[in-house]
N, C-alpha and C. Protein backbone atom coordinates (compact mmCIF):
# COMPACT_ATOMS: atom_id res chain seq x y z
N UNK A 1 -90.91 -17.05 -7.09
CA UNK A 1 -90.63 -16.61 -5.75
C UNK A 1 -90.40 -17.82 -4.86
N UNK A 2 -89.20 -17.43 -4.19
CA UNK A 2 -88.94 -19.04 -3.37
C UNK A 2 -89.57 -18.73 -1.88
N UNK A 3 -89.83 -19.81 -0.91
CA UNK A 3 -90.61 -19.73 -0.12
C UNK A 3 -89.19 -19.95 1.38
N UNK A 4 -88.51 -20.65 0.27
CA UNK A 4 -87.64 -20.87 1.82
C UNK A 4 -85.84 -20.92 1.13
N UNK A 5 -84.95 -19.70 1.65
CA UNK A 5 -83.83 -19.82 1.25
C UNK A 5 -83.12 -19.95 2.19
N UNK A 6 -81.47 -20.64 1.49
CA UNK A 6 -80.48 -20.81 2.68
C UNK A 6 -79.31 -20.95 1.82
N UNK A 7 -78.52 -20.11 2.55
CA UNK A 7 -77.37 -19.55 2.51
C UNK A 7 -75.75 -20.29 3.25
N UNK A 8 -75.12 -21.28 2.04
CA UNK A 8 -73.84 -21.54 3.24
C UNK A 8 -72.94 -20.78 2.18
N UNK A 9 -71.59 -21.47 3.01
CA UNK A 9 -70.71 -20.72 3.14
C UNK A 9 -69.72 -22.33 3.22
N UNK A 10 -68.74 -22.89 2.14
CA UNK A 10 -68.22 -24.46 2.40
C UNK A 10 -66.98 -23.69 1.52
N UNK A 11 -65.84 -24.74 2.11
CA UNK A 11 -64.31 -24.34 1.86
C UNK A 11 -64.54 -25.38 0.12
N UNK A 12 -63.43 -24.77 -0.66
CA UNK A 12 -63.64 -25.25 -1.90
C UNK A 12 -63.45 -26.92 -2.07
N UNK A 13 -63.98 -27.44 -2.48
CA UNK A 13 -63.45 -28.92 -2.87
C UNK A 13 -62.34 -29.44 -3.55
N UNK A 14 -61.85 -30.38 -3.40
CA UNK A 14 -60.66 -31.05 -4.66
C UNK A 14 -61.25 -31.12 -5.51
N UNK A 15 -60.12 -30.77 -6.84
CA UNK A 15 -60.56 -31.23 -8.45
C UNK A 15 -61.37 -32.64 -7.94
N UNK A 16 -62.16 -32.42 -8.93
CA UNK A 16 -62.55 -33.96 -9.39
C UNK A 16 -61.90 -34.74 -10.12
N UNK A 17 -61.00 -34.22 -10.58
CA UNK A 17 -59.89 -35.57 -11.19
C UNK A 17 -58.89 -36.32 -9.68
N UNK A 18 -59.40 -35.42 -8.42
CA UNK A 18 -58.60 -35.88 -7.31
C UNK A 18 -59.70 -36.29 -6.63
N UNK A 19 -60.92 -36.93 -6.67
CA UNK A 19 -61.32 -37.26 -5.77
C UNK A 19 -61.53 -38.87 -5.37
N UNK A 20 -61.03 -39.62 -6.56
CA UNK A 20 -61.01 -41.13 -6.62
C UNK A 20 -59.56 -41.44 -6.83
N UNK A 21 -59.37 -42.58 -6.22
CA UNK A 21 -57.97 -43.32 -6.08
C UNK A 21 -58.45 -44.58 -6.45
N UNK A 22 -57.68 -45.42 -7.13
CA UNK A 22 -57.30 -46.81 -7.38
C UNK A 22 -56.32 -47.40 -6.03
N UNK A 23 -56.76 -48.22 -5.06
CA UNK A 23 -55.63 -48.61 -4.55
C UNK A 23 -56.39 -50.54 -3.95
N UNK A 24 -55.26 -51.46 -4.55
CA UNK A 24 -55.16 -52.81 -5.04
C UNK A 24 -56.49 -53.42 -5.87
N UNK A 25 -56.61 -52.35 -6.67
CA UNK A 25 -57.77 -52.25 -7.42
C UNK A 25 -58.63 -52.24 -7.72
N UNK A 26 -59.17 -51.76 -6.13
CA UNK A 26 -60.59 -50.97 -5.81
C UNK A 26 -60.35 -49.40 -6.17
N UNK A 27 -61.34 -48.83 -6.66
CA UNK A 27 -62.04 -47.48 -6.88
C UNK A 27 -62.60 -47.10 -5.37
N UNK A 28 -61.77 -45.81 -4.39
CA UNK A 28 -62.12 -45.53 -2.95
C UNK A 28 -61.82 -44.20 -2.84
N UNK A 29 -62.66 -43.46 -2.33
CA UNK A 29 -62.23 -41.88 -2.23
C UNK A 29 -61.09 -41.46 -1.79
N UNK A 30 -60.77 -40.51 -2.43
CA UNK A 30 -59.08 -40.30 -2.21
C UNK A 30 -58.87 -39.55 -0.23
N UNK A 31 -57.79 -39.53 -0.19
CA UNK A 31 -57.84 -39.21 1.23
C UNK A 31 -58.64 -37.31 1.25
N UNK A 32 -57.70 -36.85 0.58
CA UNK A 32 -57.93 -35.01 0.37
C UNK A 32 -59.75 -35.04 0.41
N UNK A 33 -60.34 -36.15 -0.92
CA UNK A 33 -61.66 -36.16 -0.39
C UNK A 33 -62.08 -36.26 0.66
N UNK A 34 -62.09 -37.11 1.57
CA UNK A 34 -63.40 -37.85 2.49
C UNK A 34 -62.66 -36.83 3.29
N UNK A 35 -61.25 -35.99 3.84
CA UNK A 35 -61.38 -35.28 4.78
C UNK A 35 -62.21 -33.92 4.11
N UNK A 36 -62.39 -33.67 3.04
CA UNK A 36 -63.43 -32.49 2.82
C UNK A 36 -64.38 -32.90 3.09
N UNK A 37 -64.74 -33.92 2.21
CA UNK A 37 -66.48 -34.37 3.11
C UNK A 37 -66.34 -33.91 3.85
N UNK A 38 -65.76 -34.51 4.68
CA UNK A 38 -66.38 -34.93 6.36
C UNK A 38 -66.27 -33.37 6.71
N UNK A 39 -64.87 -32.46 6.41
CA UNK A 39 -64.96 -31.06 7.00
C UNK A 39 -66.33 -30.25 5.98
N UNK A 40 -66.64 -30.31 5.11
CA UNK A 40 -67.80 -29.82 4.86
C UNK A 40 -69.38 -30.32 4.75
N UNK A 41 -69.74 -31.09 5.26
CA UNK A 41 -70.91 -31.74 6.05
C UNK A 41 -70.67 -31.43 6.89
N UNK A 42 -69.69 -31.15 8.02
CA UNK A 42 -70.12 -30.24 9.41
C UNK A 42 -70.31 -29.23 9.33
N UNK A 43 -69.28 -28.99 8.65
CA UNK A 43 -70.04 -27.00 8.17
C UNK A 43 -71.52 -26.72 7.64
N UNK A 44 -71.72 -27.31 6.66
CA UNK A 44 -73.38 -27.52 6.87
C UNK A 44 -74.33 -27.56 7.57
N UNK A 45 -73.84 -28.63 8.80
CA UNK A 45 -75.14 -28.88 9.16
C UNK A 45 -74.33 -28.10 10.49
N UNK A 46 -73.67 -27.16 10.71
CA UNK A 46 -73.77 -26.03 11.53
C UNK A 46 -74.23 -25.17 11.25
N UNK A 47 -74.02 -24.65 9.96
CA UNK A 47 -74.52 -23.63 9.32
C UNK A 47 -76.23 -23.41 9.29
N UNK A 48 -76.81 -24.78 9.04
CA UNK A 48 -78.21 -25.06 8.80
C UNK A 48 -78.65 -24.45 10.15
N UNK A 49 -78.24 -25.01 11.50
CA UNK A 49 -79.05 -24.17 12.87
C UNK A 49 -80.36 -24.93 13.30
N UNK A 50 -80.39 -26.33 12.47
CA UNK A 50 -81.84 -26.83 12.86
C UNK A 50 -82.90 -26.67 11.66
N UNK A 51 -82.59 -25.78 10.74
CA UNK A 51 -83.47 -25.68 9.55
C UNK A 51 -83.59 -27.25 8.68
N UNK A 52 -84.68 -26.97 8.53
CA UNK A 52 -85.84 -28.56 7.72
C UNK A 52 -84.96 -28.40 6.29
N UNK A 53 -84.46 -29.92 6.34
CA UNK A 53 -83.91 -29.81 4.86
C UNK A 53 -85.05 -29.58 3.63
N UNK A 54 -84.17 -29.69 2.36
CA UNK A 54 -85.17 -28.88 1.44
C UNK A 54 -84.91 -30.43 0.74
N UNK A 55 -86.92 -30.66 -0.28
CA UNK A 55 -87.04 -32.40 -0.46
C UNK A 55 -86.26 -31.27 -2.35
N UNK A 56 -87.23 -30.43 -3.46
CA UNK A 56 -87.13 -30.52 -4.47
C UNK A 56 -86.49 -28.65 -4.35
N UNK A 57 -85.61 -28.16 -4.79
CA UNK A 57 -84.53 -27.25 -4.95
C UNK A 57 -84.34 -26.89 -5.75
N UNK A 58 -83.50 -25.59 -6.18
CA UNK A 58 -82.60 -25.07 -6.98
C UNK A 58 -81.58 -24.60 -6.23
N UNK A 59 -80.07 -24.92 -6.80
CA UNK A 59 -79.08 -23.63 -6.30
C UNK A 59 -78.48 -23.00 -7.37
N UNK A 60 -77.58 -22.33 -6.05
CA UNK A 60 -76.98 -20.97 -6.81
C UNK A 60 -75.40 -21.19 -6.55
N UNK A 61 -74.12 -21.61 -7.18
CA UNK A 61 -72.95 -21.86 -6.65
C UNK A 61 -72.25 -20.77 -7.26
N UNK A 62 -71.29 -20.21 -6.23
CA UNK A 62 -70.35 -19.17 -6.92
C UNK A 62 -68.80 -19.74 -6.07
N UNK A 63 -67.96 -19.46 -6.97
CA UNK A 63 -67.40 -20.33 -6.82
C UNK A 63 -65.64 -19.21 -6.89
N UNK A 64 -64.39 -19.33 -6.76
CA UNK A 64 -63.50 -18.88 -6.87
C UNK A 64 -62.56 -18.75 -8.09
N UNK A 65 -62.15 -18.27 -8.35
CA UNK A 65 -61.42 -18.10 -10.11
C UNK A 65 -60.69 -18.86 -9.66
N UNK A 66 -60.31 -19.95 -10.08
CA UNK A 66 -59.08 -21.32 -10.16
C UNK A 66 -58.64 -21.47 -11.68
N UNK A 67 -58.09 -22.47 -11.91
CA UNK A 67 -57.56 -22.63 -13.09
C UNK A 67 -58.39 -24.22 -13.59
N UNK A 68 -58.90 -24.51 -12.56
CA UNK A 68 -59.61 -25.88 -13.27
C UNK A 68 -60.99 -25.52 -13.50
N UNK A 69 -61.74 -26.66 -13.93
CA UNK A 69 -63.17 -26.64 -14.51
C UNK A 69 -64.11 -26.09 -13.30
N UNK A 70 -64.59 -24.82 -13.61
CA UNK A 70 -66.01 -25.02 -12.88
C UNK A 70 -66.74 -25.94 -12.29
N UNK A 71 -67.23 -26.49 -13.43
CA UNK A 71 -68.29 -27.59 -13.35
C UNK A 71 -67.53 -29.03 -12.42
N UNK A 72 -66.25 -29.41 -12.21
CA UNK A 72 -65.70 -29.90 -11.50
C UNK A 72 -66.23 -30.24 -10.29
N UNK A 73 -66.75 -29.19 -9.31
CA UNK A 73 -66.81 -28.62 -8.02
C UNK A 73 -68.47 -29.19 -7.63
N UNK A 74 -69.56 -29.10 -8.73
CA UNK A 74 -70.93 -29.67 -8.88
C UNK A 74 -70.61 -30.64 -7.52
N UNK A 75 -70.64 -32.03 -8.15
CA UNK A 75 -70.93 -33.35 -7.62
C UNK A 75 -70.16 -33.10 -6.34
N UNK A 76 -69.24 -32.89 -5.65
CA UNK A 76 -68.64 -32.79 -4.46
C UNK A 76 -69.39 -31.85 -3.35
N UNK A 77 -70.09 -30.99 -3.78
CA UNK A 77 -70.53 -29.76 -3.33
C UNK A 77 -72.17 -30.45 -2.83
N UNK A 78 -72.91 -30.83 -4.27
CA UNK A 78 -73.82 -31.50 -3.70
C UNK A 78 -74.19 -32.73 -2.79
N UNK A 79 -73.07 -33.52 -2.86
CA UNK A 79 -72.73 -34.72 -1.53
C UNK A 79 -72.63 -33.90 -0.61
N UNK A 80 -71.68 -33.29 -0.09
CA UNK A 80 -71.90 -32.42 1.02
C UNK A 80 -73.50 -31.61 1.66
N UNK A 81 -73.68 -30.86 0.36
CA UNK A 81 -75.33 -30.65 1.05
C UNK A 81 -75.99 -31.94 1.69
N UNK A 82 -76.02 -32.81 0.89
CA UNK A 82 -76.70 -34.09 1.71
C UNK A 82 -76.58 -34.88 2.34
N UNK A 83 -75.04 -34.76 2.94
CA UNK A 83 -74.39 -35.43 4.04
C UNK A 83 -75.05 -34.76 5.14
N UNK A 84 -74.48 -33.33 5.11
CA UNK A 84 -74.63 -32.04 5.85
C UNK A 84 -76.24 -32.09 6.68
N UNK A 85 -77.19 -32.51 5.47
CA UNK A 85 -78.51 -32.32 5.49
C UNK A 85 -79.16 -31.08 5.32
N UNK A 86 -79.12 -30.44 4.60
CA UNK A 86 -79.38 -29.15 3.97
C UNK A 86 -80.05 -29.76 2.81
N UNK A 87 -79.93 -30.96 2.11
CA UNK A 87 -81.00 -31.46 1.05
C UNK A 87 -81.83 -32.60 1.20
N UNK A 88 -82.37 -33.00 0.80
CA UNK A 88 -82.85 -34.42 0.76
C UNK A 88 -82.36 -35.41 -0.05
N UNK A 89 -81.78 -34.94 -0.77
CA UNK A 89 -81.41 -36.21 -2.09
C UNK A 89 -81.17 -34.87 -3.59
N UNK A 90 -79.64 -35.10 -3.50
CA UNK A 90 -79.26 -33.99 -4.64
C UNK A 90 -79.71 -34.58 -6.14
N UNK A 91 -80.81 -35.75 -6.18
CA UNK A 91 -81.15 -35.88 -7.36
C UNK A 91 -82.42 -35.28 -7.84
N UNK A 92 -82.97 -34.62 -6.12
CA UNK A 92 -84.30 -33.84 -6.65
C UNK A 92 -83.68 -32.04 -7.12
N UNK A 93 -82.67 -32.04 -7.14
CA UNK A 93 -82.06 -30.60 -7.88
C UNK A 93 -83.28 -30.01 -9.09
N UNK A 94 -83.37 -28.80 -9.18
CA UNK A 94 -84.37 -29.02 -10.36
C UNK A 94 -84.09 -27.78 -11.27
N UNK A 95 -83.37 -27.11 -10.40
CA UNK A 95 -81.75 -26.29 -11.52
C UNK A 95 -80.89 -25.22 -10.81
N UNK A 96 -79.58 -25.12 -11.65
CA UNK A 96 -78.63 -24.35 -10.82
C UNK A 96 -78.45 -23.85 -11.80
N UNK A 97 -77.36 -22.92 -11.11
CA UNK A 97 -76.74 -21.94 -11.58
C UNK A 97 -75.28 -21.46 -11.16
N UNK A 98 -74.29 -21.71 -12.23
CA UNK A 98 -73.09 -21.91 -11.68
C UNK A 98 -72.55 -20.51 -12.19
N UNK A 99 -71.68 -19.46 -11.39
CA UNK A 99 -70.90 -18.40 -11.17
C UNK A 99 -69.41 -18.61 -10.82
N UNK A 100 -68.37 -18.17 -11.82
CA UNK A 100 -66.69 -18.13 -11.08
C UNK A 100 -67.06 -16.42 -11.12
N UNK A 101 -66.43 -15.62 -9.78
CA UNK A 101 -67.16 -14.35 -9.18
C UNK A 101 -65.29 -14.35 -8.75
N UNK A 102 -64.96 -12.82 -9.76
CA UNK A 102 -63.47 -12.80 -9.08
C UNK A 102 -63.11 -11.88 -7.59
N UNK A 103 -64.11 -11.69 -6.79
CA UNK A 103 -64.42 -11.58 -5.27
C UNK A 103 -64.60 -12.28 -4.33
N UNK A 104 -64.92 -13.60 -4.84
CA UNK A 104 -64.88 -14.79 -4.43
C UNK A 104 -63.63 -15.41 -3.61
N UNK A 105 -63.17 -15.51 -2.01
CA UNK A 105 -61.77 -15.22 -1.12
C UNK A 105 -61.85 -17.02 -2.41
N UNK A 106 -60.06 -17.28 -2.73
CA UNK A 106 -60.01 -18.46 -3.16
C UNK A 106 -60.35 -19.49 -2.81
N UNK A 107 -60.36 -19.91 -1.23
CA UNK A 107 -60.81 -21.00 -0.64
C UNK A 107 -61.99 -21.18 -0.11
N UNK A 108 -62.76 -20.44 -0.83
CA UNK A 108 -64.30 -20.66 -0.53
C UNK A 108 -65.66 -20.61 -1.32
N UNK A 109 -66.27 -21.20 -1.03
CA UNK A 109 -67.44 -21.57 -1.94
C UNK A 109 -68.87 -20.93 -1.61
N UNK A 110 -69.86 -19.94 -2.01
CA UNK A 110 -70.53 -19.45 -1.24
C UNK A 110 -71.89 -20.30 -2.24
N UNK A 111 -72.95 -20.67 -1.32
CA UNK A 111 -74.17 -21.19 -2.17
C UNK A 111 -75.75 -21.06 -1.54
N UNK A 112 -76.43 -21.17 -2.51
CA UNK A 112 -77.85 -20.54 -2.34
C UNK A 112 -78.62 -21.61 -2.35
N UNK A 113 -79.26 -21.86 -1.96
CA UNK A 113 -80.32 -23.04 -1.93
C UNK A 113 -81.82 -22.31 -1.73
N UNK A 114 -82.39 -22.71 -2.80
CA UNK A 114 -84.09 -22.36 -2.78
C UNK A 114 -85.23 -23.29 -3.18
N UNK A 115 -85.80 -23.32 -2.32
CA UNK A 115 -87.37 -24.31 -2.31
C UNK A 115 -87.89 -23.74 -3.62
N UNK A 116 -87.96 -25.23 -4.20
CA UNK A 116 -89.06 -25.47 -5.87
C UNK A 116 -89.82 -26.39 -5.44
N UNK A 117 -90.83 -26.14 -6.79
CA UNK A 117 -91.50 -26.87 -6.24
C UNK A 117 -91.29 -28.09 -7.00
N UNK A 118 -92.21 -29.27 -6.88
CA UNK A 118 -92.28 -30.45 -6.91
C UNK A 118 -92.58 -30.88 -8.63
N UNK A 119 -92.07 -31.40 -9.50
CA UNK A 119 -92.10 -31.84 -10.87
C UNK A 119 -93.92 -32.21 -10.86
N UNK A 120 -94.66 -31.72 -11.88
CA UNK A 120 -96.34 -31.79 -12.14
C UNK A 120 -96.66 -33.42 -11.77
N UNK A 121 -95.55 -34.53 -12.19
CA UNK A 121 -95.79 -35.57 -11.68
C UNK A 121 -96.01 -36.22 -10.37
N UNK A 122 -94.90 -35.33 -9.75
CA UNK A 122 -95.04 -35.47 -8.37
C UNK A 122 -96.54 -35.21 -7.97
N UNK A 123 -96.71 -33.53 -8.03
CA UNK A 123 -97.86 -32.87 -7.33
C UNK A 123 -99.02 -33.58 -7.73
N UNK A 124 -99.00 -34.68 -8.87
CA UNK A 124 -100.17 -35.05 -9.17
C UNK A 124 -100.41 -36.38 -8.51
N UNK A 125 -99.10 -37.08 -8.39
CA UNK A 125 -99.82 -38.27 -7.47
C UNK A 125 -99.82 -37.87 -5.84
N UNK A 126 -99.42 -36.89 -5.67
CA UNK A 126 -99.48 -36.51 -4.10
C UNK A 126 -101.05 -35.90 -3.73
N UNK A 127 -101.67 -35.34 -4.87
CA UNK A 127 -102.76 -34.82 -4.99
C UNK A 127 -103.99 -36.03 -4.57
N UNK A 128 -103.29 -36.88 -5.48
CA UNK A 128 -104.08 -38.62 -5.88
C UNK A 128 -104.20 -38.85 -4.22
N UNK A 129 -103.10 -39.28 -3.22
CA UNK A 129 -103.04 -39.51 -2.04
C UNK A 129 -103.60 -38.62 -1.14
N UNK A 130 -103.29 -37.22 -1.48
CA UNK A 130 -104.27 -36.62 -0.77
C UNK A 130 -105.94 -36.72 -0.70
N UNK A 131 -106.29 -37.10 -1.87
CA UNK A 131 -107.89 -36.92 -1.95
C UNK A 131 -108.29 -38.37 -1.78
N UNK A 132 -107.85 -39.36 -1.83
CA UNK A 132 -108.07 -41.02 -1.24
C UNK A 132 -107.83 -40.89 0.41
N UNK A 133 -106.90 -40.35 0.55
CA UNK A 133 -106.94 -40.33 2.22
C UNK A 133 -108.08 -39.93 2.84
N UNK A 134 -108.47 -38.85 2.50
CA UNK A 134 -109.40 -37.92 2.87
C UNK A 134 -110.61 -38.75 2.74
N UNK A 135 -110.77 -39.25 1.46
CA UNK A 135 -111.87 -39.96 1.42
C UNK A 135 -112.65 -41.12 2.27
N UNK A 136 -111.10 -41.67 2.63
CA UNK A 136 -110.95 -43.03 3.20
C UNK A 136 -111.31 -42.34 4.66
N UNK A 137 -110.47 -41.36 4.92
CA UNK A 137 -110.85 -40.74 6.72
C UNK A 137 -112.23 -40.73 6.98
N UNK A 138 -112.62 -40.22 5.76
CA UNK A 138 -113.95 -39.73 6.35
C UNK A 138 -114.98 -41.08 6.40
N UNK A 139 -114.93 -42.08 5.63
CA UNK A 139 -115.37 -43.32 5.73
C UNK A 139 -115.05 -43.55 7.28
N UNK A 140 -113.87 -44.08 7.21
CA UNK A 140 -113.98 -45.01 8.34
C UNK A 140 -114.16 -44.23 9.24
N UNK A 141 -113.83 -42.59 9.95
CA UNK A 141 -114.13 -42.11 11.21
C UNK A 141 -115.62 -41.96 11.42
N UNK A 142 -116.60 -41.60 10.40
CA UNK A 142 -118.20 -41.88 10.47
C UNK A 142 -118.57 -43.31 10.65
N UNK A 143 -117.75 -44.70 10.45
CA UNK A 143 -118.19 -45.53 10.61
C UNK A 143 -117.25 -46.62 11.41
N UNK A 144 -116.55 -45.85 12.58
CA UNK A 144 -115.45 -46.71 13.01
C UNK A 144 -116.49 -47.24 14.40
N UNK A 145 -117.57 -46.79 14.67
CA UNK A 145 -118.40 -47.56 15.81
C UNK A 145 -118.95 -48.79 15.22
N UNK A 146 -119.15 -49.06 13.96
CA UNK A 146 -119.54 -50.06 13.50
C UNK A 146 -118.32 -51.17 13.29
N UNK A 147 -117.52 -50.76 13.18
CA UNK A 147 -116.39 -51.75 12.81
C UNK A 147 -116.18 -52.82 14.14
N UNK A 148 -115.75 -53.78 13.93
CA UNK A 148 -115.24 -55.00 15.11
C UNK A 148 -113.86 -54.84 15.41
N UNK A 149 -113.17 -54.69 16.68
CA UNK A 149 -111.87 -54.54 16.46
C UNK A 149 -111.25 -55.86 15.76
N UNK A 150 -111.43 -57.05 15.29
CA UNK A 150 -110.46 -58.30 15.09
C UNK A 150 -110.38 -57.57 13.51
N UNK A 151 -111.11 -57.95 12.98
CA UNK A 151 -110.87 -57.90 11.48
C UNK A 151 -110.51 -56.58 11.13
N UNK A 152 -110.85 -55.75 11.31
CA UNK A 152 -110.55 -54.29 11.05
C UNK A 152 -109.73 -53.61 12.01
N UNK A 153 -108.95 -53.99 13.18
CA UNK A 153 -108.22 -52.95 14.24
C UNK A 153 -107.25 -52.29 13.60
N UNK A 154 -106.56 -53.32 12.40
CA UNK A 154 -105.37 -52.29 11.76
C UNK A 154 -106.04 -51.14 10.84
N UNK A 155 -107.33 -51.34 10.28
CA UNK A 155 -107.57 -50.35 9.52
C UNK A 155 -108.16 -49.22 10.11
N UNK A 156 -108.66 -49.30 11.23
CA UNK A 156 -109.35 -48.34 11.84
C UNK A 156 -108.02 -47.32 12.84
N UNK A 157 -106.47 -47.63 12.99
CA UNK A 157 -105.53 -47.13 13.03
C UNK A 157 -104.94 -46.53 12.08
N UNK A 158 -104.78 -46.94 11.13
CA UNK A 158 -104.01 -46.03 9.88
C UNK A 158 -104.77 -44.71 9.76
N UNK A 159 -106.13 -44.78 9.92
CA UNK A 159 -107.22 -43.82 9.86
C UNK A 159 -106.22 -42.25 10.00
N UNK A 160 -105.60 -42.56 11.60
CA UNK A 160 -104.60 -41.92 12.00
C UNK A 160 -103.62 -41.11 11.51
N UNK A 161 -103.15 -41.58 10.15
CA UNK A 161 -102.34 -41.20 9.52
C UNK A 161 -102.70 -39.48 8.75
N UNK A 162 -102.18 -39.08 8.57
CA UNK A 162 -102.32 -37.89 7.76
C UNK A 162 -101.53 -37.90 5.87
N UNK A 163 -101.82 -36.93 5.11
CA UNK A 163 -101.94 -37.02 3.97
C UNK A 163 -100.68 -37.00 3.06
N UNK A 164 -100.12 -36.51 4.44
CA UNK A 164 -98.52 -36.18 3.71
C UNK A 164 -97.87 -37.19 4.17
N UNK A 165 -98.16 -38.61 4.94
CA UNK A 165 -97.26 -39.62 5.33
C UNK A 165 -98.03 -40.77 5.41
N UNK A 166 -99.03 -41.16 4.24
CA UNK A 166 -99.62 -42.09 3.84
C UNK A 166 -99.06 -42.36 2.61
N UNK A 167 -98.25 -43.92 2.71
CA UNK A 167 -97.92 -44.11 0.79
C UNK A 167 -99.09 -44.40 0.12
N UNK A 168 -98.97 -44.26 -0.97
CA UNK A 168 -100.27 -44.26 -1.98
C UNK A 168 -100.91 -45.61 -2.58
N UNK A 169 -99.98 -46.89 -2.40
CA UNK A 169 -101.23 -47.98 -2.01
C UNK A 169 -101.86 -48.10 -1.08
N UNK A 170 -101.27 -47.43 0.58
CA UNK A 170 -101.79 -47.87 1.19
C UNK A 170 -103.18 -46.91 1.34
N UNK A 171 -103.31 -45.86 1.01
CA UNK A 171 -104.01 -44.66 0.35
C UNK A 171 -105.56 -45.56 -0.57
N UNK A 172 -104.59 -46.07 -1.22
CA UNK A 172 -105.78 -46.83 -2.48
C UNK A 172 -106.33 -48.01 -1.76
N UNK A 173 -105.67 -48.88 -0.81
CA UNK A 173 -106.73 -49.52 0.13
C UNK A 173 -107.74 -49.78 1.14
N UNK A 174 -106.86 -48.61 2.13
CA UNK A 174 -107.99 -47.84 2.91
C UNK A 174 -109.17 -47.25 1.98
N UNK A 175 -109.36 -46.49 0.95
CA UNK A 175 -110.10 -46.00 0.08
C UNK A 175 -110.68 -47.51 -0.39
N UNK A 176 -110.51 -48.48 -0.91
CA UNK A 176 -110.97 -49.76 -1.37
C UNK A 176 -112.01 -50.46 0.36
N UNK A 177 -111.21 -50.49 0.97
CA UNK A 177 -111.71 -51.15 2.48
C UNK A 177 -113.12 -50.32 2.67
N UNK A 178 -112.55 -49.22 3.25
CA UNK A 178 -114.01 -48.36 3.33
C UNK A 178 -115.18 -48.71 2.88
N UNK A 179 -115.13 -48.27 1.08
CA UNK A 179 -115.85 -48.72 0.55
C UNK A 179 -116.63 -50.09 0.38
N UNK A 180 -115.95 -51.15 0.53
CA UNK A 180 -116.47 -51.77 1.15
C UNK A 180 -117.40 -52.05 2.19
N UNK A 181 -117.01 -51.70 3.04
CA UNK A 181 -117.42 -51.75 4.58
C UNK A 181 -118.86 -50.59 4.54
N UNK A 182 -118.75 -50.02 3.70
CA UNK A 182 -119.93 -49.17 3.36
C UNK A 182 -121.32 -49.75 2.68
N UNK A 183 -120.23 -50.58 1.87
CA UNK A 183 -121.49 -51.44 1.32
C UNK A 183 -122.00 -52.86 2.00
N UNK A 184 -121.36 -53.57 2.88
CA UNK A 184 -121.72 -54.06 4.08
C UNK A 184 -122.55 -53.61 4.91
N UNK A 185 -122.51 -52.05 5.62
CA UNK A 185 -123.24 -52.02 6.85
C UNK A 185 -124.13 -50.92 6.01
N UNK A 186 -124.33 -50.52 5.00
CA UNK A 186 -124.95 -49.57 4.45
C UNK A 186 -126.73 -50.08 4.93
């Protein structure tokens, strides 16, 4: 069950055999490309309305009966989501599902986007950061009257931070400091 879906609606892309040009022998997006980009990343992020992009995903692409490859249409489609901002990074994809639907008007692309969750690796070091933070909070806010501001002012600020926007060394030092400082004024 997905927690958060979204629905666009993007004009079809160029083959991918048209989306790179050679010219004085640089490799540079062909023109037909970058004006789709650019016209479908606005459509996106009109379409979106302000909605929080999505970090780990699945979609759903349906796509128009053409005569070229399906699978073609992938990589162009997902740059756009993340131009657009409708994703975070189309490498956290975590699966699709591709449809040619002969109802599908030809020049258009209809797609589904749904919140997954996070690979067990992820959730496990986010877990890790969550429970060091916590740990570390509760240290230093029971013992931030004891602290001196010189040596400790930066640590007794991070305190501040919350669990979802602490990186995880800095997670494992506050948790290290504390402890410390525990066994100091203990």
């Amino acid at each position: 069950m997905s927690l958060h879906e979204t629905r666009l609606v993007l004009p079809l892309p160029p083959s991918a055999n048209r989306l790179w040009r050679v010219f004085k022998g640089q490799v540079r997006k062909s023109t037909d490309y970058r004006k789709w980009a650019d016209d479908a990343s606005d459509a996106v992020s009109h379409q979106l309305g302000g909605q929080a992009r999505l970090t780990w995903f699945t979609a759903s692409i349906t796509l128009p009966v053409t005569r070229r490859d399906p699978d073609n249409a992938i990589k162009p489609i997902m740059d756009a989501l993340q131009a657009g901002g409708a994703i975070q990074d189309d490498s956290m994809l975590r699966g699709l599902t591709l449809d040619v639907d002969d109802d599908c008007p030809a020049e258009w692309v209809s797609i589904g986007l749904f919140e997954a969750p996070a690979p067990r690796a992820v959730r496990e070091v986010q877990e890790a950061q969550r429970r060091a933070w916590e740990a570390a909070h509760v240290l230093l806010t029971e013992h931030t009257a004891k602290l001196t501001p010189a040596p400790y002012g930066r640590c007794v600020r991070v305190r501040d931070l919350g669990p979802d926007n602490i990186p995880a060394p800095m997670a494992a030092n506050m948790l290290a400091l504390a402890e410390r400082i525990m066994g100091r004024r203990a």
